[in-house]
N, C-alpha and C. Protein backbone atom coordinates (compact mmCIF):
# COMPACT_ATOMS: atom_id res chain seq x y z
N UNK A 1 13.72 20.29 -30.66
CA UNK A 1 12.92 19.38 -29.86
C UNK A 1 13.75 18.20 -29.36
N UNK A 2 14.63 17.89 -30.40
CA UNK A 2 15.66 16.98 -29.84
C UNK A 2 16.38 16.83 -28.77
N UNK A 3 16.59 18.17 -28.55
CA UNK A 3 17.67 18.85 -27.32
C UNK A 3 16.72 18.12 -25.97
N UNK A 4 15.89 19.08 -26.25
CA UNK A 4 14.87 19.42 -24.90
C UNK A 4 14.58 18.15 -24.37
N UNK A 5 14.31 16.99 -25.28
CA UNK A 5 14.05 15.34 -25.04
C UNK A 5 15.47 15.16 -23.83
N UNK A 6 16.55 15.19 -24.40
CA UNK A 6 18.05 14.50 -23.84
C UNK A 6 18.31 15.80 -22.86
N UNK A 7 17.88 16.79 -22.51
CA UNK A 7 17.89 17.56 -20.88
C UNK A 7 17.00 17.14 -20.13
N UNK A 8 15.64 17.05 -20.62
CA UNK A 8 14.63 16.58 -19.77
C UNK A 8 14.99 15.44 -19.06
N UNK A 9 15.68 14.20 -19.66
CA UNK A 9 16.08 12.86 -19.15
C UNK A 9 17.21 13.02 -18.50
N UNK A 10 18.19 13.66 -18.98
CA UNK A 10 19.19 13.91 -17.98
C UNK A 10 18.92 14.40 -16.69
N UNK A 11 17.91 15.28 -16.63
CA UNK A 11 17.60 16.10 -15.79
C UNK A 11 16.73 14.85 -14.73
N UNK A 12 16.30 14.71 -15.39
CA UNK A 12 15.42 13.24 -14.61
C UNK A 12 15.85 12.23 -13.36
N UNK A 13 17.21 11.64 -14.48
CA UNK A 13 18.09 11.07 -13.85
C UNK A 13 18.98 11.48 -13.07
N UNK A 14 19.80 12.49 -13.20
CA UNK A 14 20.70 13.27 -12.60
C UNK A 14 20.05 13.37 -10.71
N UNK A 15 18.60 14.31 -11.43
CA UNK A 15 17.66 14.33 -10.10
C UNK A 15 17.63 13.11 -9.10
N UNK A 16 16.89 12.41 -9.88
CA UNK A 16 16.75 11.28 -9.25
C UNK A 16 17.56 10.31 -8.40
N UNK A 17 18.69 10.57 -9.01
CA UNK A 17 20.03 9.90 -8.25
C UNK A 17 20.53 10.91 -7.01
N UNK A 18 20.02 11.80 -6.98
CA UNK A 18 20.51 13.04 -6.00
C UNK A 18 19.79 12.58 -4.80
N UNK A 19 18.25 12.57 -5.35
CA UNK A 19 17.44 12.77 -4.32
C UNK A 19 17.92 11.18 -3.68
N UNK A 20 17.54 9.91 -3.95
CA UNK A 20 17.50 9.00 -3.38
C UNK A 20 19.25 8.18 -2.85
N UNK A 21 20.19 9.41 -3.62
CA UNK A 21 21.31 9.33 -2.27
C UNK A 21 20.84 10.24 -1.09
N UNK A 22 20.21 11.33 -0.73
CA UNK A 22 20.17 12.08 0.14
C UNK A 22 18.64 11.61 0.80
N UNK A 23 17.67 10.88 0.12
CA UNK A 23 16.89 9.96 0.60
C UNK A 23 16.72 9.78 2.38
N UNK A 24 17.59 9.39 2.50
CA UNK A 24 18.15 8.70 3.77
C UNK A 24 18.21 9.84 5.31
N UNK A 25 19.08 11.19 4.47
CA UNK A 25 18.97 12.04 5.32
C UNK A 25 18.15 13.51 5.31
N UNK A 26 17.32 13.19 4.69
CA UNK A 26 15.91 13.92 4.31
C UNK A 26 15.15 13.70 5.45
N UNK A 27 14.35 14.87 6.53
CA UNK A 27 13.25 14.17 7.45
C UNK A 27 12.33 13.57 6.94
N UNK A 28 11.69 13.14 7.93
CA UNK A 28 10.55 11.38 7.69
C UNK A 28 9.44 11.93 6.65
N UNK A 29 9.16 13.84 6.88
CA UNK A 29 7.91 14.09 5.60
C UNK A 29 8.91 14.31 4.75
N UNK A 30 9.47 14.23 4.20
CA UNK A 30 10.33 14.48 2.97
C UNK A 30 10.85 13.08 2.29
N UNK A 31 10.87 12.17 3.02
CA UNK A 31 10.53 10.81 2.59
C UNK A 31 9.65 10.33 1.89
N UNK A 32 10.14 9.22 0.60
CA UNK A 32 9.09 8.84 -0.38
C UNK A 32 8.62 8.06 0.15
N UNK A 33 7.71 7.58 0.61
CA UNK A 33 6.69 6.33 0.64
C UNK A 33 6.40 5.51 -0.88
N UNK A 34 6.64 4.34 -1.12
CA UNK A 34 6.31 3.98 -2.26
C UNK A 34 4.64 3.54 -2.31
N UNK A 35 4.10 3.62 -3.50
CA UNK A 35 2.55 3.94 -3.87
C UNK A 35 1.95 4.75 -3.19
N UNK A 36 2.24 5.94 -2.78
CA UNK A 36 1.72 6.59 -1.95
C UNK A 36 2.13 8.35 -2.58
N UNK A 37 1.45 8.87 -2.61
CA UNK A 37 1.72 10.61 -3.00
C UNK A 37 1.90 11.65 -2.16
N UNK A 38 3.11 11.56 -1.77
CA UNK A 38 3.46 12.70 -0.75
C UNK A 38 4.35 13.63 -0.94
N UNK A 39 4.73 14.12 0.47
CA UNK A 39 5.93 15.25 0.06
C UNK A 39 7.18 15.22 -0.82
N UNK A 40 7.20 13.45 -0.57
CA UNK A 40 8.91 13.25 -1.39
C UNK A 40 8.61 13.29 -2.42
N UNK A 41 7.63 13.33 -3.14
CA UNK A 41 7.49 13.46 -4.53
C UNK A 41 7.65 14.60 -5.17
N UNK A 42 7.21 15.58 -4.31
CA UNK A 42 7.39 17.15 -4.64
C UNK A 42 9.09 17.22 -4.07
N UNK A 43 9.44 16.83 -3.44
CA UNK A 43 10.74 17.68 -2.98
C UNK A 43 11.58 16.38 -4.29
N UNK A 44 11.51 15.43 -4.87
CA UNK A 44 12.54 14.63 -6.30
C UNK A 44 12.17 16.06 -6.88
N UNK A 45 10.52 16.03 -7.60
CA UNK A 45 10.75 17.03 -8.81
C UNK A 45 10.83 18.13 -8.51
N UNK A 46 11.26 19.02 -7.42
CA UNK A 46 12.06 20.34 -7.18
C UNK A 46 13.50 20.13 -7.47
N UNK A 47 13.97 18.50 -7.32
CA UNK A 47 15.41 18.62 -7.29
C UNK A 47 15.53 18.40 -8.97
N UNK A 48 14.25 17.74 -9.27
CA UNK A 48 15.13 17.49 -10.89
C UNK A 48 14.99 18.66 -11.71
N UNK A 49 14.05 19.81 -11.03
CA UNK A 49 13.59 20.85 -11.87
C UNK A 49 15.05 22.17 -11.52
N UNK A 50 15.47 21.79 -10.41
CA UNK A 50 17.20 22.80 -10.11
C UNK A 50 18.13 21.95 -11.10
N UNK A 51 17.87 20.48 -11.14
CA UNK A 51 18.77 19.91 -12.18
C UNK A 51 18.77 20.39 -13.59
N UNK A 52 17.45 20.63 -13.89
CA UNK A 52 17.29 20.92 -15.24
C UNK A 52 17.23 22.47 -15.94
N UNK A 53 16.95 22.93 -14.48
CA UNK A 53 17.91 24.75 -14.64
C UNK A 53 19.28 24.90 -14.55
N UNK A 54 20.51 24.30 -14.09
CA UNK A 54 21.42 24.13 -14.08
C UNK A 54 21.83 23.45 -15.39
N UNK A 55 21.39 22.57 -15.91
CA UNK A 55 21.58 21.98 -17.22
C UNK A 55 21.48 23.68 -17.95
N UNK A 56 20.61 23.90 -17.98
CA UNK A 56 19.87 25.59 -18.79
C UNK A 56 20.54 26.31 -18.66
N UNK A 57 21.37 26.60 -17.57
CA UNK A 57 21.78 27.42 -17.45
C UNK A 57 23.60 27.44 -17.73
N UNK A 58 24.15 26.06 -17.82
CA UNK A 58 24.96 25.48 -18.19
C UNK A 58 25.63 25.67 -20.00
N UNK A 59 23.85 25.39 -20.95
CA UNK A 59 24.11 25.36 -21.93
C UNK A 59 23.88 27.08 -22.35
């Protein structure tokens, strides 16, 4: 259970830093809006969920 805690967060972060360098050159629906629930939210956790298969697939 330990593991899974310190991939999940890596995976998080890793993501997260991906998406909001590429942020910028993402089209306008693929853009996060802040307080708002849209596409960019789904297209971070697609990227942190390839992050965290790559972690998986890594170990």
């Amino acid at each position: 259970m330990k593991y899974t805690f310190w991939r999940s967060l890596i995976a998080v972060v890793v993501g997260n830093a991906v998406y909001f360098t590429l942020d910028r050159f993402l089209p306008p629906a693929a853009q996060h809006q802040p307080f708002q629930l849209d596409w960019g939210l789904a297209v971070d956790a697609w990227i942190c969920l390839v992050c965290y298969g790559l972690i998986r697939l890594i170990q």
